[in-house]
Protein backbone atom coordinates (compact mmCIF):
# COMPACT_ATOMS: atom_id res chain seq x y z
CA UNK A 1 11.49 32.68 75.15
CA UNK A 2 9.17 34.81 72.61
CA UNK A 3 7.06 32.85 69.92
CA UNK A 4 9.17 33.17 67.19
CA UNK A 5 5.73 32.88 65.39
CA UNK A 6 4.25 35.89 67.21
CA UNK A 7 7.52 38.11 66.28
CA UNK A 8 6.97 37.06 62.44
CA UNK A 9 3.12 37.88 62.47
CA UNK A 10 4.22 41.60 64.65
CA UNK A 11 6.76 42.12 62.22
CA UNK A 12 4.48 41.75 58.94
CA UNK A 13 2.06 44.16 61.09
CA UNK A 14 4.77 46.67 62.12
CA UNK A 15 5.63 46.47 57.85
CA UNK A 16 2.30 46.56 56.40
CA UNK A 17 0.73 49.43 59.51
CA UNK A 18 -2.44 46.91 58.48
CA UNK A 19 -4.33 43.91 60.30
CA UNK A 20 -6.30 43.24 57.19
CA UNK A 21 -3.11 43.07 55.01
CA UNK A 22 -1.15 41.11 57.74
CA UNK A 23 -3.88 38.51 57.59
CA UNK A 24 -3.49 38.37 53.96
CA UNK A 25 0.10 37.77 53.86
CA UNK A 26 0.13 35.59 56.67
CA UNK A 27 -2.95 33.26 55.50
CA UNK A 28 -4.47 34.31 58.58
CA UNK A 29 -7.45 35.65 59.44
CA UNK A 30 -7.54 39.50 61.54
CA UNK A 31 -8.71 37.80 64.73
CA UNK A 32 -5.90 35.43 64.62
CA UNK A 33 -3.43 38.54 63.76
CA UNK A 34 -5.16 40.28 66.97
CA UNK A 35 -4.46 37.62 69.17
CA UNK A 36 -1.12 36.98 67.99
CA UNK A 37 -0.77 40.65 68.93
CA UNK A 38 -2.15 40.30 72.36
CA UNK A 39 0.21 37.57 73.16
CA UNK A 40 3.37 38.76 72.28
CA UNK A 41 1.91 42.35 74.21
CA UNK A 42 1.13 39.80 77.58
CA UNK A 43 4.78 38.29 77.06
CA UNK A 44 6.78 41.76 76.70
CA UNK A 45 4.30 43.07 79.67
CA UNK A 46 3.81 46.60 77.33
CA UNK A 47 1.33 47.81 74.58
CA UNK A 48 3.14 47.91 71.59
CA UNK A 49 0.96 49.52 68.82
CA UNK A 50 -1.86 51.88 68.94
CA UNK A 51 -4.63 50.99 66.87
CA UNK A 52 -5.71 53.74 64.07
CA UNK A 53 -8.82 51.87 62.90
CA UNK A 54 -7.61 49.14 60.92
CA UNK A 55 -3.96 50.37 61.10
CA UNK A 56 -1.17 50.94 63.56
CA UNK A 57 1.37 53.37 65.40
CA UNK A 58 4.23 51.79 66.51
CA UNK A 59 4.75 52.67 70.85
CA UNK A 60 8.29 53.09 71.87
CA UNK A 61 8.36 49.07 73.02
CA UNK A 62 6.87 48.01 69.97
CA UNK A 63 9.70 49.60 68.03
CA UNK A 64 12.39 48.11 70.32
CA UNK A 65 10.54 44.95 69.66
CA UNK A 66 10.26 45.20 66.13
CA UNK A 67 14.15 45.74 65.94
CA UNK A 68 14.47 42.95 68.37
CA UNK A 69 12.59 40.77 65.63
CA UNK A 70 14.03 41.81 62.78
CA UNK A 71 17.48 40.96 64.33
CA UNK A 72 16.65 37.56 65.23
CA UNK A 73 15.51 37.41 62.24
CA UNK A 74 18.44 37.96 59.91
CA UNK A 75 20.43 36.02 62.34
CA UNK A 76 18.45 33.29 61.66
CA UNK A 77 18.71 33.23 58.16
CA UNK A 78 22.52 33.93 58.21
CA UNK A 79 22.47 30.79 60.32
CA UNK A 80 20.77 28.83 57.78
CA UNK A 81 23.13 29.74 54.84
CA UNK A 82 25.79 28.90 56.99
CA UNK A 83 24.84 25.38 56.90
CA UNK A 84 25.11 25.52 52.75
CA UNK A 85 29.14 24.03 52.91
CA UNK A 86 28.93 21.98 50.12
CA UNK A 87 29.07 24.44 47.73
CA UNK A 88 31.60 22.92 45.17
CA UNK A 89 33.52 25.75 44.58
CA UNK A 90 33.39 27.53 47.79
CA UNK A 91 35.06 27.71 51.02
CA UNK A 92 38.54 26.33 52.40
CA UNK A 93 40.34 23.28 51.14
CA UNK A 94 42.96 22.06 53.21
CA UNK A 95 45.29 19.29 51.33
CA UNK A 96 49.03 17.82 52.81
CA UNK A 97 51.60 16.30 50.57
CA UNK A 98 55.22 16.14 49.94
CA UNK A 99 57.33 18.75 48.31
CA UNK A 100 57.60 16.84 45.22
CA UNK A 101 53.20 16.42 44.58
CA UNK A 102 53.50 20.10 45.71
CA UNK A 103 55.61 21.22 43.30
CA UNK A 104 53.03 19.46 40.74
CA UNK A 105 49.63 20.15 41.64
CA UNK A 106 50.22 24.18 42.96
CA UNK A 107 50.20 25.66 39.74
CA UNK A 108 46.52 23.61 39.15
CA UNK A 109 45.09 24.17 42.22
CA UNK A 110 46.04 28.22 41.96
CA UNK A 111 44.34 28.13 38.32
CA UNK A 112 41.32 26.45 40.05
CA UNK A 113 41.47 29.22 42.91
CA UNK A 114 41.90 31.87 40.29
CA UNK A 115 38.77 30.57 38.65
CA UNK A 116 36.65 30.35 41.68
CA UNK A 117 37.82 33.07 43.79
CA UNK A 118 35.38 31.77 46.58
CA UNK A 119 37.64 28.80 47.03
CA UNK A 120 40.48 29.04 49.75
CA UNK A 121 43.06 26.49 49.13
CA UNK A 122 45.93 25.83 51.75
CA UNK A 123 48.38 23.42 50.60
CA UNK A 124 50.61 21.99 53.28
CA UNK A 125 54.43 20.43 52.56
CA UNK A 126 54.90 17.36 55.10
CA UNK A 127 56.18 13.98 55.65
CA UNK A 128 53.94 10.75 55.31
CA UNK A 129 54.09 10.26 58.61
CA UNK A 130 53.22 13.81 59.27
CA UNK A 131 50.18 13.81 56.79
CA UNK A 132 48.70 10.00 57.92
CA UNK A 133 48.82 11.56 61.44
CA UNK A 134 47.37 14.77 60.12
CA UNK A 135 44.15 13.13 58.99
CA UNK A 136 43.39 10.87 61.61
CA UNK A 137 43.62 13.92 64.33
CA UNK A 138 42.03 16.53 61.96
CA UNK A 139 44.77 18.86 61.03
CA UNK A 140 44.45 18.04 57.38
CA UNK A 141 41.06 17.47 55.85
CA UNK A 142 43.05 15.38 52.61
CA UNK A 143 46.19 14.52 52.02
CA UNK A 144 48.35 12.77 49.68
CA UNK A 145 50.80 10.11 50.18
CA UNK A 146 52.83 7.14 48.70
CA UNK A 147 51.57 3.65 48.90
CA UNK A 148 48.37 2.76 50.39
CA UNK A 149 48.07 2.97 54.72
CA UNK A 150 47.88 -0.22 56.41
CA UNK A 151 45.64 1.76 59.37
CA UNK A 152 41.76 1.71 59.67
CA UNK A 153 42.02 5.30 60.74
CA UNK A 154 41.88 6.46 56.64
CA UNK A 155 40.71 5.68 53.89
CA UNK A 156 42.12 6.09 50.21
CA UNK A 157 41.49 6.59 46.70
CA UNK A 158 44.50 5.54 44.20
CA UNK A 159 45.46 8.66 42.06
CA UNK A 160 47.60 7.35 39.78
CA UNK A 161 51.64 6.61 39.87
CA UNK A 162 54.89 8.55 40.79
CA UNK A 163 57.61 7.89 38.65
CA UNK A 164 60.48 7.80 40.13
CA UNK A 165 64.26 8.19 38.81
CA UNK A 166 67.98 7.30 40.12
CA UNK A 167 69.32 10.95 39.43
CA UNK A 168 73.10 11.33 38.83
CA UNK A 169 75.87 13.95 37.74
CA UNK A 170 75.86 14.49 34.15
CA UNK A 171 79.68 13.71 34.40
CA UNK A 172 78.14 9.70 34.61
CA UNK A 173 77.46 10.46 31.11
CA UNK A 174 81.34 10.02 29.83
CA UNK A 175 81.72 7.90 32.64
CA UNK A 176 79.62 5.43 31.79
CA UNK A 177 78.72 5.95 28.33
CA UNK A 178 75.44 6.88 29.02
CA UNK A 179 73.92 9.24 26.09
CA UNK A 180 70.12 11.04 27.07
CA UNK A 181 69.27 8.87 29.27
CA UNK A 182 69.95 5.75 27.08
CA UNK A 183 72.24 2.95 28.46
CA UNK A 184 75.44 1.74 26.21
CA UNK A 185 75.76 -2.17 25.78
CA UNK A 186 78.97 -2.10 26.55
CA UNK A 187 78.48 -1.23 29.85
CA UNK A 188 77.55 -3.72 32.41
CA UNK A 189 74.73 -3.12 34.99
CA UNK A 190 77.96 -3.23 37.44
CA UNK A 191 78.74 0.49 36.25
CA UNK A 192 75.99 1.67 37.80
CA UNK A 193 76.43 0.03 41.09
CA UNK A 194 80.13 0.94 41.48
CA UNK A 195 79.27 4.24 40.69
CA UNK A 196 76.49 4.48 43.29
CA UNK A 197 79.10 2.99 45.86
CA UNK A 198 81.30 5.92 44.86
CA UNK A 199 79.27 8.51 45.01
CA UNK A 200 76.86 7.85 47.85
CA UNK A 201 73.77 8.67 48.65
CA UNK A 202 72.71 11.93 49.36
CA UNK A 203 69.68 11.35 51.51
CA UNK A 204 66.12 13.20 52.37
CA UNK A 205 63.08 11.97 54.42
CA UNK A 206 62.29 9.82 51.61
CA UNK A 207 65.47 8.58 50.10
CA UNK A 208 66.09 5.81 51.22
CA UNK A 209 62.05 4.53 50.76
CA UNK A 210 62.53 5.37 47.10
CA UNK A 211 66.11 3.74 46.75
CA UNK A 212 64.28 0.65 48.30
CA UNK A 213 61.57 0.83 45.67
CA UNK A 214 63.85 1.51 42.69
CA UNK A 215 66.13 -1.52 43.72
CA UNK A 216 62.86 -3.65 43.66
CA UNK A 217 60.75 -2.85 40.69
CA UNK A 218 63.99 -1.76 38.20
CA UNK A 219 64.18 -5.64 36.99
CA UNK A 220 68.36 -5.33 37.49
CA UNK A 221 69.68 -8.47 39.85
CA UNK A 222 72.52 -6.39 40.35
CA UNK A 223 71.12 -3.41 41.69
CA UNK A 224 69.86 -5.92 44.38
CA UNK A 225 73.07 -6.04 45.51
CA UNK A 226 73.07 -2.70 47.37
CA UNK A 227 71.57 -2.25 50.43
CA UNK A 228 70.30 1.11 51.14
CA UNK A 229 70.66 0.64 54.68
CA UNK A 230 74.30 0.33 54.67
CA UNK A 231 74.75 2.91 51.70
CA UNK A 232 77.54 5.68 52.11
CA UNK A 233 75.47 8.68 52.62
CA UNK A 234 77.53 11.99 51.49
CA UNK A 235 75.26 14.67 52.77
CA UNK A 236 71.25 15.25 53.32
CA UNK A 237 68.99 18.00 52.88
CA UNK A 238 65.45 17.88 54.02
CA UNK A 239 64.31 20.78 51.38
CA UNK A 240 63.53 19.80 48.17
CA UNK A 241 64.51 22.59 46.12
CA UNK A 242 68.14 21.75 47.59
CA UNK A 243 68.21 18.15 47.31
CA UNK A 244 69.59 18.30 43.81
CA UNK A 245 72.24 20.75 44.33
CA UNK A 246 75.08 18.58 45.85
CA UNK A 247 74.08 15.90 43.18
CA UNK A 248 74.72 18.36 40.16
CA UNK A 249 78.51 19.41 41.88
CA UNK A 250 79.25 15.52 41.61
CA UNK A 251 78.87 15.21 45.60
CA UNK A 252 76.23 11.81 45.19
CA UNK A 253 73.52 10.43 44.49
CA UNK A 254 70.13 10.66 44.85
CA UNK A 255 66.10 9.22 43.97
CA UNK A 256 63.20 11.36 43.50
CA UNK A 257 60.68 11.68 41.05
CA UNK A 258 61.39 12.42 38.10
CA UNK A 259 59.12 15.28 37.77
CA UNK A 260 61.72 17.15 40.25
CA UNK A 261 63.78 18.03 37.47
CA UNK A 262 61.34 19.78 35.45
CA UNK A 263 61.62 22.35 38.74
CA UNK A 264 65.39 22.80 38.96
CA UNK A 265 67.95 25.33 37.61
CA UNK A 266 70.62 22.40 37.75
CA UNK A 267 68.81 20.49 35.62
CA UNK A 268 71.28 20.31 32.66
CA UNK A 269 74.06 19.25 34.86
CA UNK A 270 71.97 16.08 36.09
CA UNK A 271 71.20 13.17 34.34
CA UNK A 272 68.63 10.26 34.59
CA UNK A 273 69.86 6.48 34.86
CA UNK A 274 67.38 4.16 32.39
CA UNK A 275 66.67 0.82 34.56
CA UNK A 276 65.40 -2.13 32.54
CA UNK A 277 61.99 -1.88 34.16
CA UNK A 278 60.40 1.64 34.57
CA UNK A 279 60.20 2.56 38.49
CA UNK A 280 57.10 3.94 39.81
CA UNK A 281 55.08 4.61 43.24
CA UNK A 282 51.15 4.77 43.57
CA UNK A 283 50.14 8.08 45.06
CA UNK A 284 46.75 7.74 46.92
CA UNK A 285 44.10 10.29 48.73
CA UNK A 286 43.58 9.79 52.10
CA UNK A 287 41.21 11.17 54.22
CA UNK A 288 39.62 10.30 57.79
CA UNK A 289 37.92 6.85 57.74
CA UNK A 290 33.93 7.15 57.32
CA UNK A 291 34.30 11.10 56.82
CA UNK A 292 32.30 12.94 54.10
CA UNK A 293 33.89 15.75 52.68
CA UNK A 294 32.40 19.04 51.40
CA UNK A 295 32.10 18.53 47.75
CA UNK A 296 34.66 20.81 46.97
CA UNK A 297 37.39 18.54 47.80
CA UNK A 298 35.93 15.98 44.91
CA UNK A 299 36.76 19.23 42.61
CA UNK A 300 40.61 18.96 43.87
CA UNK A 301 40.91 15.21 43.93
CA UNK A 302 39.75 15.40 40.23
CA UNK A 303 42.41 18.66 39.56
CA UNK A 304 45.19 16.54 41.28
CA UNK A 305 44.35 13.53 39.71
CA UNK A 306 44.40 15.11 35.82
CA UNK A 307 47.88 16.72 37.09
CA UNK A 308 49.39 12.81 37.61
CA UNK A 309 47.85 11.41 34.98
CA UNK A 310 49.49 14.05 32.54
CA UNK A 311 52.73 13.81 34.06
CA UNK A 312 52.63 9.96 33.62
CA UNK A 313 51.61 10.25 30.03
CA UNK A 314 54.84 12.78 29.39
CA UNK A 315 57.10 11.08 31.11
CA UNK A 316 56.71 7.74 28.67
CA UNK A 317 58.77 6.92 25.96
């Protein structure tokens, strides 16, 4: 291997065409330049300059090796900005979630990319199962799930909360005197739950995790009495931007969050039931246990995070 140390010292020689100026740039003195010449000439086995006085003339070899170290030495410097990853608003930022946080945070993330062109954001639809595995065997650098992992492979941050809402036909409206989402007192929780019977559930990947959290947090005993398990299902569709078709034709019912609706053309045939106790889920970050992310992803987590928060804040009374 060539003394990277030589090559620099030829180089400045094969620039300047001067050992006195060489030594001056290199804090050297001309002997030193000299015998940095000599051994680099000894290691290629060829004279590589002819001395002119105090200058030079390039030989054929020493031209080949000046190329030779100028290549190495760009390379080496391309190497060494290479290393700079943690440039906060460069490079690629891979994040998982479901269809529902996706439909959310896109628009933010593409007004972050649009902003800082040098970012490269790839935003994956999946499962929680799919994402959790994801990040522990390095498909996804970040993802974003519902309730915290009991697994030592990640480790989360807490976002904020998902709320969540029991959508039904708008024709539950006159059934059950329901008016914008408001419950009438004449009506007994027991409405609801025959109607829910009736309908059935039209289920998703996550249906029947959200029906199971809805039934828990809503504060209504008699909500408690379904079982989700054992719920008539009357169809399933694993894409989100269909799950709330066969709900708005009367077909079922179904739980999502409520933010869904705000991404619908069925909206207006749909309506919200109002639980006693608002329903939401914690949404968390989770990434590989004990892994350091390029800075960058701090800039997303912080563009997601803003995005929850918001829709939290709009969806309160």
């Amino acid at each position: 291997m060539i003394n990277p140390i030589w090559l620099d010292t030829f180089i400045t020689l094969a620039e300047t065409g001067h050992f006195t100026r060489t030594a001056e740039q290199r804090f050297m003195t001309q002997p030193g330049v000299s015998q940095h010449l000599k051994k680099l000439e000894e290691t290629c086995g060829f004279e590589l300059v002819i001395r002119l006085g105090k200058g030079i003339q390039l030989t054929e070899q020493g031209r080949r090796v000046f190329e030779y170290a100028k290549a190495q030495q760009q390379q080496e410097q391309h190497f060494i900005a290479s290393l700079k990853f943690d440039e906060p608003y460069e490079g690629k930022c891979i994040v998982a979630c479901s269809g529902a946080i996706a439909q959310r945070i896109y628009p933010a993330l593409v007004a972050l990319q649009t902003q800082h062109t040098a970012l490269n954001i790839h935003l994956e639809v999946a499962p929680r199962r799919t994402i959790l595995s994801g990040i522990t065997n390095g498909t996804f650098e970040l993802g974003i799930v519902t309730n915290m992992p009991n697994t030592e492979d990640v480790s989360c941050t807490y976002l904020g909360e998902e709320p969540l809402g029991l959508i039904l036909p708008s024709s539950y409206l006159t059934k059950n005197g329901q008016r914008h989402g408001k419950r009438n007192n004449k009506h007994s929780a027991n409405n609801i739950v025959d109607t829910l019977n009736t309908l059935g559930l039209i289920n998703h990947p996550d249906a029947v995790h959200y029906l199971q959290r809805y039934i828990k947090d809503s504060g209504e005993a008699d909500l408690a009495l379904i079982n989700p398990n054992k719920l008539k299902h009357s169809g399933y569709v694993n894409q989100l931007s269909q799950i709330l078709i066969p709900v708005s034709k009367g077909l079922g019912f179904t739980v999502l969050p409520s933010s869904t609706l705000e991404f619908v053309d069925v909206a207006n045939q749909l309506t919200v039931y109002t639980p006693k106790n608002d329903v939401t889920e914690p949404l968390y970050c989770v990434q590989a246990a004990h892994a350091a992310l390029p800075a960058r992803y701090n800039i997303v987590k912080n563009v997601v995070k803003d995005v929850i928060n918001k829709s939290v804040c709009n969806s309160s009374p």
